[in-house]
Protein backbone atom coordinates (compact mmCIF):
# COMPACT_ATOMS: atom_id res chain seq x y z
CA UNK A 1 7.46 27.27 -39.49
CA UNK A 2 8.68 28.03 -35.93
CA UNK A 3 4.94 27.09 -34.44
CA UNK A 4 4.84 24.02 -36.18
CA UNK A 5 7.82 22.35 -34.95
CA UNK A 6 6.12 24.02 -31.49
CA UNK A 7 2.95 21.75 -32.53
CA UNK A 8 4.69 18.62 -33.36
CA UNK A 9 6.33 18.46 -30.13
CA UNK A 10 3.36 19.33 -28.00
CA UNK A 11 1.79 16.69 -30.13
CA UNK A 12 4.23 14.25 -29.83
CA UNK A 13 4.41 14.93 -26.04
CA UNK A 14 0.42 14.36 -25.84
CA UNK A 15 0.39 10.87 -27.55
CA UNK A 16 3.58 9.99 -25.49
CA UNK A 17 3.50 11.05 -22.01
CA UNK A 18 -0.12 8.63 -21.75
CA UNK A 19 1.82 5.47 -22.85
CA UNK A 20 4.49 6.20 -20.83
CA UNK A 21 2.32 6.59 -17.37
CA UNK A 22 0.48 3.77 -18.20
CA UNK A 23 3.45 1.61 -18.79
CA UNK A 24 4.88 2.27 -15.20
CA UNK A 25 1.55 3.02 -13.44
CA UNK A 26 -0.35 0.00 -14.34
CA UNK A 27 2.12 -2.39 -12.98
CA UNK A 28 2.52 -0.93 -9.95
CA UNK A 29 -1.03 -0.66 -9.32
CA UNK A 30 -1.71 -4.58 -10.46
CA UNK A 31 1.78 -5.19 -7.66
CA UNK A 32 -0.30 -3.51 -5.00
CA UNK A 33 -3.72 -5.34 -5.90
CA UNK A 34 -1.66 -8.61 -6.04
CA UNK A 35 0.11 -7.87 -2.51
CA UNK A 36 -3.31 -6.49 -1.13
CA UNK A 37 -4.87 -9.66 -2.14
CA UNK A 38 -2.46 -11.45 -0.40
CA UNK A 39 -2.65 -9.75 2.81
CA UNK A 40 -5.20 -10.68 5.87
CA UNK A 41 -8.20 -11.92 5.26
CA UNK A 42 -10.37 -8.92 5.43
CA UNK A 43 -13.42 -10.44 6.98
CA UNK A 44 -11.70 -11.50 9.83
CA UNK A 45 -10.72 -7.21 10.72
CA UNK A 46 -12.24 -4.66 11.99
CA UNK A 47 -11.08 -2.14 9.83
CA UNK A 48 -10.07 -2.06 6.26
CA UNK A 49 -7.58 0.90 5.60
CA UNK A 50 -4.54 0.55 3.93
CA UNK A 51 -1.31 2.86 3.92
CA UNK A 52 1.77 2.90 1.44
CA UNK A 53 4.81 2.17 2.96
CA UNK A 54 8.67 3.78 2.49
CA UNK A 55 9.08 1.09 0.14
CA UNK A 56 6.40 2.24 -1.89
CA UNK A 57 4.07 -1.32 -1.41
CA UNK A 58 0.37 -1.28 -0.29
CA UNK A 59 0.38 -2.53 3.59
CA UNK A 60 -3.02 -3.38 5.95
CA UNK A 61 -3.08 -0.66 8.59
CA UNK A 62 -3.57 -2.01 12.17
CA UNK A 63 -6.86 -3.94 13.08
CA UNK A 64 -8.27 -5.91 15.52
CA UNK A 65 -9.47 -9.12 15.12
CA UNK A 66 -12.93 -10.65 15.21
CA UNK A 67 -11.85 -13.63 16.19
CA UNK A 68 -9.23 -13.24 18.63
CA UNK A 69 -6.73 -15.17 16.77
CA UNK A 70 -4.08 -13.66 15.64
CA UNK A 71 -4.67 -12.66 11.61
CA UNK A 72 -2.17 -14.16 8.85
CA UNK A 73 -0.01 -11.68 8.09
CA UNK A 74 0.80 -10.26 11.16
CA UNK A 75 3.87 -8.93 12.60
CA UNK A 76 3.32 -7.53 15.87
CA UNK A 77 0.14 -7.39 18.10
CA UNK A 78 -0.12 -3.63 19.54
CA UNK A 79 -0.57 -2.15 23.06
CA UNK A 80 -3.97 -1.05 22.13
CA UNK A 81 -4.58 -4.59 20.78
CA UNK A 82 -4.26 -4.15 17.12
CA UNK A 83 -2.77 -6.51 15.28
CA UNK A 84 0.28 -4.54 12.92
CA UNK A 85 1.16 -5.62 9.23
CA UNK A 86 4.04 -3.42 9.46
CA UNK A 87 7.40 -4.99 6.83
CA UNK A 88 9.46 -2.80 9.19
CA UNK A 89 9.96 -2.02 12.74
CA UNK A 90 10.53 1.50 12.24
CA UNK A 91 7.30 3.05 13.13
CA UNK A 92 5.25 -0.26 13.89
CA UNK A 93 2.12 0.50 15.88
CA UNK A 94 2.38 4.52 15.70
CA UNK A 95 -0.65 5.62 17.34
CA UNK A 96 -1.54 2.51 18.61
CA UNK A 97 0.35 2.04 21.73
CA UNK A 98 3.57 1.05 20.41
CA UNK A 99 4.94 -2.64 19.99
CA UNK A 100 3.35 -4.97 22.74
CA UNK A 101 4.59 -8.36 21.09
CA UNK A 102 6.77 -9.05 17.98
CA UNK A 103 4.83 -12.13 16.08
């Protein structure tokens, strides 16, 4: 009797657990698609990487344009000329010559 309350738990847990991830995974994942989508216009960079942010959102990393404007989105132009999508000053343009210009 003992190992089938044991059974029904770890069955319960195994039909739950999959809802549950999907229910708070999915969203997020659609939120960073949606914010990603909304970001610079990929074409116009030289690079298409991505990092996560302290706030958990999905943010361009720093790229150069191709056509020397400066790209929608952008909040600071680095020394090394990158353009930064940073949401917070805190460690805007790390490892790419730090800050030249706020936008």
């Amino acid at each position: 009797m003992k190992h089938t309350k044991h059974l029904l738990v770890v069955i319960a847990l195994l039909l739950f657990l999959p809802v549950k991830i999907y229910a708070e995974v999915i969203p997020q994942l659609k939120s960073d698609q949606a914010q990603a989508a909304n970001g610079p216009d990929e074409n116009g960079l030289d690079s298409h990487k991505h990092y996560v942010n302290k706030d958990g959102q999905l943010v361009h990393s720093p790229a150069k344009s191709k056509s020397g404007q400066i790209p929608v989105g952008a909040s600071a132009q680095c020394g090394d000329g990158t353009y930064s999508f940073s949401q917070h000053h805190r460690g805007t343009c790390s490892h790419h010559g730090g800050v030249a210009t706020w936008l």
